[in-house]
PDB file of N, CA and C in Angstrom:
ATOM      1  N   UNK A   1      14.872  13.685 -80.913  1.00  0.00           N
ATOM      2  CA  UNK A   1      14.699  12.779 -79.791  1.00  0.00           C
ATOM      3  C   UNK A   1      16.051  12.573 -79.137  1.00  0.00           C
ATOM      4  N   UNK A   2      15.642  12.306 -77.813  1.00  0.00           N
ATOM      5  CA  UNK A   2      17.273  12.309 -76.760  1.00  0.00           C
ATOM      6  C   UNK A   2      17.190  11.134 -76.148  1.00  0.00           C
ATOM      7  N   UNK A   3      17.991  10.274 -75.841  1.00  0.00           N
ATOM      8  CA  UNK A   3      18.201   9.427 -74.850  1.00  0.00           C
ATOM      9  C   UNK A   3      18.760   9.150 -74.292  1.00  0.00           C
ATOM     10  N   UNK A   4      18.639   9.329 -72.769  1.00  0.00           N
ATOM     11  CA  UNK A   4      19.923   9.231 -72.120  1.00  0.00           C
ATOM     12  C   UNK A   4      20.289   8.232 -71.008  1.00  0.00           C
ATOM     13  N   UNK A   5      20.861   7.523 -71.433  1.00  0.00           N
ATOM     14  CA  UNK A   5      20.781   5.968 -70.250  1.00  0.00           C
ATOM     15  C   UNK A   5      21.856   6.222 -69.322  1.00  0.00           C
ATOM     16  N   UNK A   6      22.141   6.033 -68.145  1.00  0.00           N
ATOM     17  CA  UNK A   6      22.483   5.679 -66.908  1.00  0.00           C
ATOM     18  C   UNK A   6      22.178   4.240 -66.437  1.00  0.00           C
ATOM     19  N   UNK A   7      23.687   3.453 -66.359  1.00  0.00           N
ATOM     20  CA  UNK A   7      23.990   2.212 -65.966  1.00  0.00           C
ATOM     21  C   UNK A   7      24.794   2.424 -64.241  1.00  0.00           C
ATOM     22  N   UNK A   8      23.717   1.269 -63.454  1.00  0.00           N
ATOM     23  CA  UNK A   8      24.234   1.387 -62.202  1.00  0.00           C
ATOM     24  C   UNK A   8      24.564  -0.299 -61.662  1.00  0.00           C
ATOM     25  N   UNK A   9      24.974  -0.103 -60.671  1.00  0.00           N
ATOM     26  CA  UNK A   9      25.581  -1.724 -60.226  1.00  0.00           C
ATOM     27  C   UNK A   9      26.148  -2.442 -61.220  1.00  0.00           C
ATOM     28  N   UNK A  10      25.894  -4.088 -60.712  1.00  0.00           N
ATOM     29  CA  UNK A  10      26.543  -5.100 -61.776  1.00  0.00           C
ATOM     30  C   UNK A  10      28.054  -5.461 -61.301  1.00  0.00           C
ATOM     31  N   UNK A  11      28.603  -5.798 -62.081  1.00  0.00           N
ATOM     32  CA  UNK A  11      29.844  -6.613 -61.214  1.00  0.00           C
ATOM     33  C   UNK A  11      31.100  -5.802 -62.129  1.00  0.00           C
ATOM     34  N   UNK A  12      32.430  -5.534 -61.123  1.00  0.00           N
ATOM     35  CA  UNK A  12      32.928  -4.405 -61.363  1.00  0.00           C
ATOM     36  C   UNK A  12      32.414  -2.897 -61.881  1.00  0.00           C
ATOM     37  N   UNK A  13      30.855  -2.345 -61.033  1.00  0.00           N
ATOM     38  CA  UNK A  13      30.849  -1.423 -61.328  1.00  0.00           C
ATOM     39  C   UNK A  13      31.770  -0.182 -60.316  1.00  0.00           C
ATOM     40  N   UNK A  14      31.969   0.698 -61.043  1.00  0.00           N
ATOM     41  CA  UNK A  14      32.514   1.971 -60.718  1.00  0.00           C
ATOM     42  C   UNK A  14      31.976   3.472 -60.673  1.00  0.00           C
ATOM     43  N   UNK A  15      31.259   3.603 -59.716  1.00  0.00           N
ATOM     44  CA  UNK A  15      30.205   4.986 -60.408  1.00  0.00           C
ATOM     45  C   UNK A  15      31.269   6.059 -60.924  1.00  0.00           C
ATOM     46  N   UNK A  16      32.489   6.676 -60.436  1.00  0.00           N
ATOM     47  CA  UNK A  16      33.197   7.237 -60.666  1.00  0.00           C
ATOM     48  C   UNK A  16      33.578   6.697 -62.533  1.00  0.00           C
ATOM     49  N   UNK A  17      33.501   6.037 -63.164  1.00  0.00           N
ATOM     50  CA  UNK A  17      33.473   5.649 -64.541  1.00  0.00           C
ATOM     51  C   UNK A  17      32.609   5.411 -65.254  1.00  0.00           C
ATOM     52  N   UNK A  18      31.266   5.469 -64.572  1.00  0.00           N
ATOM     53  CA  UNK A  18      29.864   5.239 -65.278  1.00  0.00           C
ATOM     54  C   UNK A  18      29.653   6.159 -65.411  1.00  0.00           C
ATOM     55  N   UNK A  19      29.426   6.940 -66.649  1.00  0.00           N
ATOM     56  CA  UNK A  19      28.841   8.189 -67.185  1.00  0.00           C
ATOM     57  C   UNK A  19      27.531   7.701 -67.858  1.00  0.00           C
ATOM     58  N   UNK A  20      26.864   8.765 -67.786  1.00  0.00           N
ATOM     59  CA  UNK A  20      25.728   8.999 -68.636  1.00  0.00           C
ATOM     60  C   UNK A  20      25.944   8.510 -70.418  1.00  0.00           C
ATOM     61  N   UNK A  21      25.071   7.955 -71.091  1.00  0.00           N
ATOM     62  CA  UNK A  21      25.293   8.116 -72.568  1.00  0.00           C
ATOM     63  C   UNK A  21      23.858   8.550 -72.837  1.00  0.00           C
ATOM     64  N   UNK A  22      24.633   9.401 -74.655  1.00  0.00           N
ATOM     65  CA  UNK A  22      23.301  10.037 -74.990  1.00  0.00           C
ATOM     66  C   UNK A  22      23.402   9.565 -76.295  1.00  0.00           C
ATOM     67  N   UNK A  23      22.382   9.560 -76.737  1.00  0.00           N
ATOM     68  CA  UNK A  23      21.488   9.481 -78.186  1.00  0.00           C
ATOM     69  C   UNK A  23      20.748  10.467 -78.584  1.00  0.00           C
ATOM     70  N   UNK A  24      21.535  10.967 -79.327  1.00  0.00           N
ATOM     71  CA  UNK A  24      20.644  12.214 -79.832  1.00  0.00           C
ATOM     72  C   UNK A  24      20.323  12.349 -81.475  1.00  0.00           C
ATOM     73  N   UNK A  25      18.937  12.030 -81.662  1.00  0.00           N
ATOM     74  CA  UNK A  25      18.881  11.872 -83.086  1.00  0.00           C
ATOM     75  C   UNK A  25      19.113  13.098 -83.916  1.00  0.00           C
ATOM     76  N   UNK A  26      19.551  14.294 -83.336  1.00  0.00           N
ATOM     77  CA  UNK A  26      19.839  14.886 -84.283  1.00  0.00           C
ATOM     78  C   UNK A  26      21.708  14.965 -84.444  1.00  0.00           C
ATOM     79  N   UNK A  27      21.917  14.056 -83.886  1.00  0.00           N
ATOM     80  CA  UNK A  27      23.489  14.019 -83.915  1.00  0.00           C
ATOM     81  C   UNK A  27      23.769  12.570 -84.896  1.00  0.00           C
ATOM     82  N   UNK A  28      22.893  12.003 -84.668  1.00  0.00           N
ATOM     83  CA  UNK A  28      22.628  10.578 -85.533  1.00  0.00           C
ATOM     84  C   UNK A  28      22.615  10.050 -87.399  1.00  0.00           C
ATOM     85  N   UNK A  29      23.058   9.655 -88.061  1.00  0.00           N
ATOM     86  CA  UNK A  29      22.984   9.572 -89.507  1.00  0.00           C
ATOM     87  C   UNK A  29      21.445   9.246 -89.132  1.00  0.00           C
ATOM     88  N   UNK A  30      20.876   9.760 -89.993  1.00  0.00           N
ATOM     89  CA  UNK A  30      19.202   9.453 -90.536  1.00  0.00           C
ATOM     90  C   UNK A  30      18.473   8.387 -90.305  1.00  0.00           C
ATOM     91  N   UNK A  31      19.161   6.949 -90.759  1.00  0.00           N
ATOM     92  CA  UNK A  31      18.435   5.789 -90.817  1.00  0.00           C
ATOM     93  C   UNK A  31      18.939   5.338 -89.340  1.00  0.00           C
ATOM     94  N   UNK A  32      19.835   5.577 -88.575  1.00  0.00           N
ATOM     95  CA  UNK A  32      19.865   5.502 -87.373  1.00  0.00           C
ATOM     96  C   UNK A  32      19.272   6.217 -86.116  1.00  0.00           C
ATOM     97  N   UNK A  33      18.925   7.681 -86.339  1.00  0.00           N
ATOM     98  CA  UNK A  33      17.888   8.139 -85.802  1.00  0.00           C
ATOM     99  C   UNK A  33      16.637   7.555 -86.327  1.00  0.00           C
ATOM    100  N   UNK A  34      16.470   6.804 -87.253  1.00  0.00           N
ATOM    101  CA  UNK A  34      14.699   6.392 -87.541  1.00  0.00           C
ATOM    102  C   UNK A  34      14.580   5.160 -86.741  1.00  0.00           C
ATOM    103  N   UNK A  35      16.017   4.388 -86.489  1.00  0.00           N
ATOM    104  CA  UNK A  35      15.871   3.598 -86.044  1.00  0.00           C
ATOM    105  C   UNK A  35      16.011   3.659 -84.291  1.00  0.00           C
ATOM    106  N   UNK A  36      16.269   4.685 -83.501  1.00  0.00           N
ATOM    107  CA  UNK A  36      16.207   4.890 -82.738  1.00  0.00           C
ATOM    108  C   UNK A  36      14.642   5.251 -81.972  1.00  0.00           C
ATOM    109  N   UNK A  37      13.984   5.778 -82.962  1.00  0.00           N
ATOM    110  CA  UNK A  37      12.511   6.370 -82.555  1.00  0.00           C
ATOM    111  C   UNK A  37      11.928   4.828 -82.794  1.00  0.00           C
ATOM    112  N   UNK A  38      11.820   4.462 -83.841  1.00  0.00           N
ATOM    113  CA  UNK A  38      11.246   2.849 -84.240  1.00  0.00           C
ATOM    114  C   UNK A  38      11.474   2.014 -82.482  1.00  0.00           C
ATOM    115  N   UNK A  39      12.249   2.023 -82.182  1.00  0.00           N
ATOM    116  CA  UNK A  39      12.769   1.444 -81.053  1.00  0.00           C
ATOM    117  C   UNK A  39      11.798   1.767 -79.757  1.00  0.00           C
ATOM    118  N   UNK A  40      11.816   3.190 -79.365  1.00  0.00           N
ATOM    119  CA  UNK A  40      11.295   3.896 -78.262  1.00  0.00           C
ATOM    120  C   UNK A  40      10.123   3.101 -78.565  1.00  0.00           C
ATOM    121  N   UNK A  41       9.320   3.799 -79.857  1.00  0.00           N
ATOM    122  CA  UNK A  41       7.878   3.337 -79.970  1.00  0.00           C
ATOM    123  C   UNK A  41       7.901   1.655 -79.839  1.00  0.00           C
ATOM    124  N   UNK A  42       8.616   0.746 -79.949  1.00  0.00           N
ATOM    125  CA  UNK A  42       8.106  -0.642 -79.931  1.00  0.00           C
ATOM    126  C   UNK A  42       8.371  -0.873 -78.425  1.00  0.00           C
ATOM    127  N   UNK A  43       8.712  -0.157 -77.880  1.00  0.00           N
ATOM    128  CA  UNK A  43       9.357  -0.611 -76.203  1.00  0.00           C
ATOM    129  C   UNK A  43       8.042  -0.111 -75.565  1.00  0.00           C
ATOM    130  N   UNK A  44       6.978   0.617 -76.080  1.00  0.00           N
ATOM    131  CA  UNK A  44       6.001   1.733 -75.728  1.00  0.00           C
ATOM    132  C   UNK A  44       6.152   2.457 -74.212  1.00  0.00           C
ATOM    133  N   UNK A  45       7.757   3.447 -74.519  1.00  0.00           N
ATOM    134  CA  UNK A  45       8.460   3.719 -73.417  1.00  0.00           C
ATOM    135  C   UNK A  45       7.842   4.903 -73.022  1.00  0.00           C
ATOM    136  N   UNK A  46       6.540   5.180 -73.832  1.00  0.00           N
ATOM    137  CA  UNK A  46       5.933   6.293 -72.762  1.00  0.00           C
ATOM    138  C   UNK A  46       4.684   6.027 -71.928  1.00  0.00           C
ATOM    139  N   UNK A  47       4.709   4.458 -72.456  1.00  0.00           N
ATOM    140  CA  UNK A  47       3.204   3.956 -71.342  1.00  0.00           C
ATOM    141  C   UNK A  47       4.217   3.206 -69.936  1.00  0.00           C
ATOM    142  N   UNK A  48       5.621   2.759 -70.331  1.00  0.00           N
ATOM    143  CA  UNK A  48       6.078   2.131 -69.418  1.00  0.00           C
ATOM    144  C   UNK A  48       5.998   2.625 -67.813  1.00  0.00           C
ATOM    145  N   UNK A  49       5.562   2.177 -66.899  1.00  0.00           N
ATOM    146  CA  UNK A  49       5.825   2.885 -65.256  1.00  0.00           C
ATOM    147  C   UNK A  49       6.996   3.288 -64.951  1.00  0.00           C
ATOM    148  N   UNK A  50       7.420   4.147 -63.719  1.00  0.00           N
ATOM    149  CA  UNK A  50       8.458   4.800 -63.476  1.00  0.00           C
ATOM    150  C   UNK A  50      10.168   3.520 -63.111  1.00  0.00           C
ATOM    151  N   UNK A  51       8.958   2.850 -62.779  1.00  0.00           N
ATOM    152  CA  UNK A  51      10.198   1.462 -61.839  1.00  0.00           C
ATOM    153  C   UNK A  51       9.740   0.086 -62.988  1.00  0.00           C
ATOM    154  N   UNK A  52      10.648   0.055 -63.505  1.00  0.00           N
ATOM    155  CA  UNK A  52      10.223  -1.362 -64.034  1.00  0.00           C
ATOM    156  C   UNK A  52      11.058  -2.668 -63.524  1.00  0.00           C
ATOM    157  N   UNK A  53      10.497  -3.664 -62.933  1.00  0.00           N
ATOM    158  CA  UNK A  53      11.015  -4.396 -62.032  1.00  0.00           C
ATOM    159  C   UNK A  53      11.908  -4.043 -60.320  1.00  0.00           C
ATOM    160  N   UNK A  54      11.885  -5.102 -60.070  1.00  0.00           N
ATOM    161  CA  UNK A  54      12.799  -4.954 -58.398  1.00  0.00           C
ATOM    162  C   UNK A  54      13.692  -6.329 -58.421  1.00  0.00           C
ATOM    163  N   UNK A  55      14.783  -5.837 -58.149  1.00  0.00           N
ATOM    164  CA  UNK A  55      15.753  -6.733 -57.453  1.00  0.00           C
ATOM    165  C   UNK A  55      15.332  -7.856 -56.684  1.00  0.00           C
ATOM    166  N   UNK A  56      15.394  -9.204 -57.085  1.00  0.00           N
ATOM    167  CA  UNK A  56      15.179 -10.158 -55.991  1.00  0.00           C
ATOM    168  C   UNK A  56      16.169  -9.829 -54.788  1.00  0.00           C
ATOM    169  N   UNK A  57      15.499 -10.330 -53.662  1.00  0.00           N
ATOM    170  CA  UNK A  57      16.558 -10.171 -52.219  1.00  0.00           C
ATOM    171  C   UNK A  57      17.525 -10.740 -52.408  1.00  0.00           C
ATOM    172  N   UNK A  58      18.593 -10.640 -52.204  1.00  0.00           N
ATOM    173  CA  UNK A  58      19.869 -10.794 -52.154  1.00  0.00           C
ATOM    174  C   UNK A  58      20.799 -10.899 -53.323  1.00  0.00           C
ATOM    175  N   UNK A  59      19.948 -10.421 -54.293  1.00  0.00           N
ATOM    176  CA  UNK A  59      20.317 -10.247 -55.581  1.00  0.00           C
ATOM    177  C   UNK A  59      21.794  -8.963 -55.679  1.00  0.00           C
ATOM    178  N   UNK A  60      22.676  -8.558 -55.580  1.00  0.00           N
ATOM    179  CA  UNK A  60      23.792  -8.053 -54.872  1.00  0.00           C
ATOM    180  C   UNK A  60      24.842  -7.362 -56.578  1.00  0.00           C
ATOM    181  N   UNK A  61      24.021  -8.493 -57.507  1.00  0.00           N
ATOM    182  CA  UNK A  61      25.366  -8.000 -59.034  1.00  0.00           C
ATOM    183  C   UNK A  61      24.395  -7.490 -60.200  1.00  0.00           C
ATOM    184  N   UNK A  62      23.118  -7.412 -59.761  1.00  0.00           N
ATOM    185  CA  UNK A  62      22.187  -6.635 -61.279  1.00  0.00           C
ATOM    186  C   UNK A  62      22.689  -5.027 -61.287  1.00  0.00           C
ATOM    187  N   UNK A  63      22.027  -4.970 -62.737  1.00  0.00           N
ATOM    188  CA  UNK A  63      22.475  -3.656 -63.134  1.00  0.00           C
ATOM    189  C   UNK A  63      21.024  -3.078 -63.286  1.00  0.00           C
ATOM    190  N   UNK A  64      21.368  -1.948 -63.063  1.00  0.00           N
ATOM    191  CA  UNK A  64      19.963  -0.818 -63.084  1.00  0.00           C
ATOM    192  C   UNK A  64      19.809  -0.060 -64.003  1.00  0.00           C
ATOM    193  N   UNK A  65      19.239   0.278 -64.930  1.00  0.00           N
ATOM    194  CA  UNK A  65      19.289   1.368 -66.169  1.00  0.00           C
ATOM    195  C   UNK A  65      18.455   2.533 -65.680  1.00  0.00           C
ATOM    196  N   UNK A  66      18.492   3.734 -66.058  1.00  0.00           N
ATOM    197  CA  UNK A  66      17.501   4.634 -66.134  1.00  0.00           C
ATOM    198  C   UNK A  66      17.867   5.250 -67.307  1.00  0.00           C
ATOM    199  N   UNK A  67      16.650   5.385 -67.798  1.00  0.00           N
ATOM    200  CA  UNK A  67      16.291   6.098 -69.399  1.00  0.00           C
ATOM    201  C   UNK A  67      15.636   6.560 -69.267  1.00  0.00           C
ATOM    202  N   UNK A  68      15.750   7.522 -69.837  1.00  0.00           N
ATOM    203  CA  UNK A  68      15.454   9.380 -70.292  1.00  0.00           C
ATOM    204  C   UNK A  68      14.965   9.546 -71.060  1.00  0.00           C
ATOM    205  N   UNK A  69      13.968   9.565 -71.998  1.00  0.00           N
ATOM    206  CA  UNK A  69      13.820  10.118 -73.568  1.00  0.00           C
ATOM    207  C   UNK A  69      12.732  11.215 -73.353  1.00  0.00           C
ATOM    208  N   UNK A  70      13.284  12.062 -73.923  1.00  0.00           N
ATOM    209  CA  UNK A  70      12.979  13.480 -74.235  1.00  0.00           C
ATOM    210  C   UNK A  70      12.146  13.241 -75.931  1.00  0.00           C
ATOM    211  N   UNK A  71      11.382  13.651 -76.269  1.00  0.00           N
ATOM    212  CA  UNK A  71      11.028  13.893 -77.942  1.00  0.00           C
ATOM    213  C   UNK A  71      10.457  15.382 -78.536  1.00  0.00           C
ATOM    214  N   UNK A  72      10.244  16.324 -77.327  1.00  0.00           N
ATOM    215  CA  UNK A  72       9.689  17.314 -77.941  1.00  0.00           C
ATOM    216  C   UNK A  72       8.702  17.758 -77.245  1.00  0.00           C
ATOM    217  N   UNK A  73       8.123  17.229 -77.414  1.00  0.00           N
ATOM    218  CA  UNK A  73       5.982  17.138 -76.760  1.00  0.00           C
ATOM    219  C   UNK A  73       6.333  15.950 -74.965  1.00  0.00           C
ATOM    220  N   UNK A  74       7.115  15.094 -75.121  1.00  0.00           N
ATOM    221  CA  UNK A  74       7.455  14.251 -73.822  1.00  0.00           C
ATOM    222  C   UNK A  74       8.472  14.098 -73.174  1.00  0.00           C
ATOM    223  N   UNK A  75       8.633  14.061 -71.928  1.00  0.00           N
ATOM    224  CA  UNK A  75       9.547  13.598 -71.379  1.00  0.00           C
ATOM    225  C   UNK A  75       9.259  12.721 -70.571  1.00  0.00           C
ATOM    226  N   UNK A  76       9.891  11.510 -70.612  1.00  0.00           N
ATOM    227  CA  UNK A  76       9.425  10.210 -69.615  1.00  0.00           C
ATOM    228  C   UNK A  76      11.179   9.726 -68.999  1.00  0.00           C
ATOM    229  N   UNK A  77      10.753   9.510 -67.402  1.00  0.00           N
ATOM    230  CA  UNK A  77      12.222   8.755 -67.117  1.00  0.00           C
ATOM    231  C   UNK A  77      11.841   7.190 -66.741  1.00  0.00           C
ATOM    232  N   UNK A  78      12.695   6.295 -66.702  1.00  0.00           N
ATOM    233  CA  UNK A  78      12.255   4.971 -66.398  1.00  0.00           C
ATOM    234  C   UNK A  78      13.440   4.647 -65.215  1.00  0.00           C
ATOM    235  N   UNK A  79      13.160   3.614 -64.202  1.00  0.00           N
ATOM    236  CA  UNK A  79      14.388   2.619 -64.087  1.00  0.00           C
ATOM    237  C   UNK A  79      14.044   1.489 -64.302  1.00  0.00           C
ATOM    238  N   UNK A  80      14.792   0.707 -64.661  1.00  0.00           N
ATOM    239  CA  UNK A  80      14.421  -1.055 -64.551  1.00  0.00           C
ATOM    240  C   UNK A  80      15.988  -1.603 -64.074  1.00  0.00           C
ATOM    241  N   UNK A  81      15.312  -2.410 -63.663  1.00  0.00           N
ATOM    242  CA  UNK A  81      16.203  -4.150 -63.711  1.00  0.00           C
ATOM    243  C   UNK A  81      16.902  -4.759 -64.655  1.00  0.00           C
ATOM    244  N   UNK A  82      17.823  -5.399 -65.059  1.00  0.00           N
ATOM    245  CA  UNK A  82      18.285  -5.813 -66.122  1.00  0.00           C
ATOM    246  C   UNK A  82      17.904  -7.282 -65.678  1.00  0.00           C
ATOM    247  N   UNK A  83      16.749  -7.815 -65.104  1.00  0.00           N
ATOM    248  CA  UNK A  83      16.286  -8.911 -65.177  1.00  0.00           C
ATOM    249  C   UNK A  83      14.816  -8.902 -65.698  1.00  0.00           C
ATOM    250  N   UNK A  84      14.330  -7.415 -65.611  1.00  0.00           N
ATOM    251  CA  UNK A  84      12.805  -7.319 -65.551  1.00  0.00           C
ATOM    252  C   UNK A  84      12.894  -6.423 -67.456  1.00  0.00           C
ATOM    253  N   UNK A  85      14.189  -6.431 -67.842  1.00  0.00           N
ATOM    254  CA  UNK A  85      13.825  -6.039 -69.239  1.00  0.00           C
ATOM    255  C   UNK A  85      12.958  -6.702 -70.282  1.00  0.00           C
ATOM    256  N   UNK A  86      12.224  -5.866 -70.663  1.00  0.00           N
ATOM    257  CA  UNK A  86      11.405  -6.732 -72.009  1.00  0.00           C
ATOM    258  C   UNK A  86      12.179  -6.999 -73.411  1.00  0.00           C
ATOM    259  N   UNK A  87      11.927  -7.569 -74.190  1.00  0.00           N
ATOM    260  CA  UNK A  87      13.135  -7.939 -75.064  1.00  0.00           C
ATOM    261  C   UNK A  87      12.939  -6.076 -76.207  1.00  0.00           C
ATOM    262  N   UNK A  88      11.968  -5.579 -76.307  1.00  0.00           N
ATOM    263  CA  UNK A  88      12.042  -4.534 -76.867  1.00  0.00           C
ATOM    264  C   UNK A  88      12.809  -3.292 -76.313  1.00  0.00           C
ATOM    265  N   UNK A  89      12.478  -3.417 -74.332  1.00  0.00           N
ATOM    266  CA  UNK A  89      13.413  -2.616 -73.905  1.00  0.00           C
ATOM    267  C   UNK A  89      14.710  -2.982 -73.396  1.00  0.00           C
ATOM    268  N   UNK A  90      15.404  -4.021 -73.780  1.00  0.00           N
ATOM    269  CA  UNK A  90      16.816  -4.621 -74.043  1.00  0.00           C
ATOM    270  C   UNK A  90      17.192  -3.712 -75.398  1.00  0.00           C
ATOM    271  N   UNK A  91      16.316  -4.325 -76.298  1.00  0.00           N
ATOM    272  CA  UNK A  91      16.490  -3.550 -77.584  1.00  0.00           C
ATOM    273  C   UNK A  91      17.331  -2.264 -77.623  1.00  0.00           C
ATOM    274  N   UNK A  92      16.252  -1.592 -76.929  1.00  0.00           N
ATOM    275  CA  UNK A  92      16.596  -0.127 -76.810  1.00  0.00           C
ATOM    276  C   UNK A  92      17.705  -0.185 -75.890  1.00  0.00           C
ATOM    277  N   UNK A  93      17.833  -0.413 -74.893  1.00  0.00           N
ATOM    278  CA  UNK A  93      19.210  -0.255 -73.881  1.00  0.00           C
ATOM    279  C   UNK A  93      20.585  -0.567 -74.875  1.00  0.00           C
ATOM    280  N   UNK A  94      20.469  -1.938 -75.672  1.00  0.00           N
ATOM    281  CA  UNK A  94      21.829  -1.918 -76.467  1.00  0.00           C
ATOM    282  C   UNK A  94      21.663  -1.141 -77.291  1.00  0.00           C
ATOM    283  N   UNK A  95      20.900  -0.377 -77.987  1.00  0.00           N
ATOM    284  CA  UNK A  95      20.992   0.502 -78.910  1.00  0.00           C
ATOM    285  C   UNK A  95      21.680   1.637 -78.843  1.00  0.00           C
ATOM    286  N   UNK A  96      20.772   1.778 -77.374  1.00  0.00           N
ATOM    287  CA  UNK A  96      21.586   3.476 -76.939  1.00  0.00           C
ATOM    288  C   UNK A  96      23.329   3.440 -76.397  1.00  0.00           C
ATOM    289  N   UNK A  97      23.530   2.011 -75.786  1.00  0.00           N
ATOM    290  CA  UNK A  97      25.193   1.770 -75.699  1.00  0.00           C
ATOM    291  C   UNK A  97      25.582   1.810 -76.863  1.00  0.00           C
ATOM    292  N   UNK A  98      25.378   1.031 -77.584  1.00  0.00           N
ATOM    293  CA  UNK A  98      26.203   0.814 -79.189  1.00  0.00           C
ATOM    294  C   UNK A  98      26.432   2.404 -79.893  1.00  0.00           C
ATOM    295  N   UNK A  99      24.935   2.956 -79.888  1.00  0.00           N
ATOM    296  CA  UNK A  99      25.393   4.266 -80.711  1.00  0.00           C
ATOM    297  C   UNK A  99      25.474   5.815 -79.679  1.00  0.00           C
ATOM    298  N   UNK A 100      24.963   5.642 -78.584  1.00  0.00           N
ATOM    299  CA  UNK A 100      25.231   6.768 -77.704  1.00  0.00           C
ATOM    300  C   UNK A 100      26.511   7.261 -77.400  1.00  0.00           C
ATOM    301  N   UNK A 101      27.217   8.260 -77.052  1.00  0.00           N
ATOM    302  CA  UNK A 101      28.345   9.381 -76.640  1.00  0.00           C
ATOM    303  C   UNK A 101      28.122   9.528 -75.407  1.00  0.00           C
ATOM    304  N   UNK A 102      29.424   9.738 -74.804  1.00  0.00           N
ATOM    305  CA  UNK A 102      29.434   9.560 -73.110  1.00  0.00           C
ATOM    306  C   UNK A 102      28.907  11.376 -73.105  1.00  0.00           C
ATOM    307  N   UNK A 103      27.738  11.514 -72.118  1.00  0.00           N
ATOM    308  CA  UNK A 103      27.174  13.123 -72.024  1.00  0.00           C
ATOM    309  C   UNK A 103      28.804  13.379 -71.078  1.00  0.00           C
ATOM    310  N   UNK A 104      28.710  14.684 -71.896  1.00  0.00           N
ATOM    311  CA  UNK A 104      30.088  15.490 -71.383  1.00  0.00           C
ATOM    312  C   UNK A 104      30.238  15.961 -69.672  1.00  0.00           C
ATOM    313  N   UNK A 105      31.139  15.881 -68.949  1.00  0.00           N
ATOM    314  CA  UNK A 105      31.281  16.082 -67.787  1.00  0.00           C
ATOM    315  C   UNK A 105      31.422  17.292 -67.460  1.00  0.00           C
ATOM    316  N   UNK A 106      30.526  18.418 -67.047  1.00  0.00           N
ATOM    317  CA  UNK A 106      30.739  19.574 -66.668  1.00  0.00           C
ATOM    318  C   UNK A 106      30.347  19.560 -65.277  1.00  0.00           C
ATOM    319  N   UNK A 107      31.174  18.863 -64.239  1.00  0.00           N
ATOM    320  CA  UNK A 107      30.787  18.827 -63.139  1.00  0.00           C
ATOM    321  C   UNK A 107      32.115  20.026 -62.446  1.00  0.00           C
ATOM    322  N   UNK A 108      33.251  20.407 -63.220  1.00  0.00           N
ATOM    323  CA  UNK A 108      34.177  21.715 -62.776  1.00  0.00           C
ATOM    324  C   UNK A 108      34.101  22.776 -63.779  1.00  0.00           C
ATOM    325  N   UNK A 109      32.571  22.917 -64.309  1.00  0.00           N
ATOM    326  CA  UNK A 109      32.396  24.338 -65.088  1.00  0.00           C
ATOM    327  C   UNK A 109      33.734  24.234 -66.221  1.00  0.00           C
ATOM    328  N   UNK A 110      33.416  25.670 -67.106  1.00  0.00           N
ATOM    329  CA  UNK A 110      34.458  25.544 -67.827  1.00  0.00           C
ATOM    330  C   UNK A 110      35.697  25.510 -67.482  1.00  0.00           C
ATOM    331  N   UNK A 111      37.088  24.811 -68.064  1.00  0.00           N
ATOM    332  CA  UNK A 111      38.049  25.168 -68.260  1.00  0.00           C
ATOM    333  C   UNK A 111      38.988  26.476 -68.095  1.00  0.00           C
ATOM    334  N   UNK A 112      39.481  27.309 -67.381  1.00  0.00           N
ATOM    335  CA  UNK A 112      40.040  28.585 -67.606  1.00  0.00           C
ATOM    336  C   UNK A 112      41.166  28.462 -68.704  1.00  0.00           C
ATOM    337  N   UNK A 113      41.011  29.472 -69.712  1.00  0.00           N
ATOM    338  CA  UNK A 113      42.488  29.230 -70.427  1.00  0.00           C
ATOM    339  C   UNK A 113      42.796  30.712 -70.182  1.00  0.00           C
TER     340      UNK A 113
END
């Protein structure tokens, strides 16, 4: 299983410093990949809709997530609100910060040596 969150807005954001993070349970110690899937499934992030929540008007400093999880057999993307999170998919959002790796930047191809 993969997860890959993307954090947008919020106060001092920088897209130029917001990278992608990933969770990848096969990069994961064991009981932390179990606990990563445990997670997905209690958030039931493959019944969730594409948009979860909207910005109140003039709302100007929320942050936006989009999550990715890949498992094999699915792929589902989400965005939400960081006002419209459910406490299971909070769950999961700090999970994937706490133990996710910034996905590597290959936006100038390889390196020449």
């Amino acid at each position: 299983m993969r997860v890959t969150l993307k954090t947008s807005g919020g106060i001092g954001y920088f897209p130029g410093l917001a990278k992608p993070v990933v969770a990848d349970s096969d990069r994961l110690a064991p009981e932390v990949s179990d606990r990563l899937r445990e997670l997905v499934e209690g958030a039931s992030f493959f019944h969730l809709p594409p948009v979860v929540g909207t910005a109140p008007r003039g709302a100007a400093d929320l942050r936006t997530y989009a999550l990715t999880v890949e498992d094999g057999r699915h792929v589902h993307g989400i965005a939400a609100v960081e006002t419209a999170l459910s406490a299971p998919l909070r769950a999961l959002v700090d999970f994937v910060k706490a133990h996710g790796k910034p996905e590597p930047d290959d936006t100038w191809g390889p390196i020449p040596t």
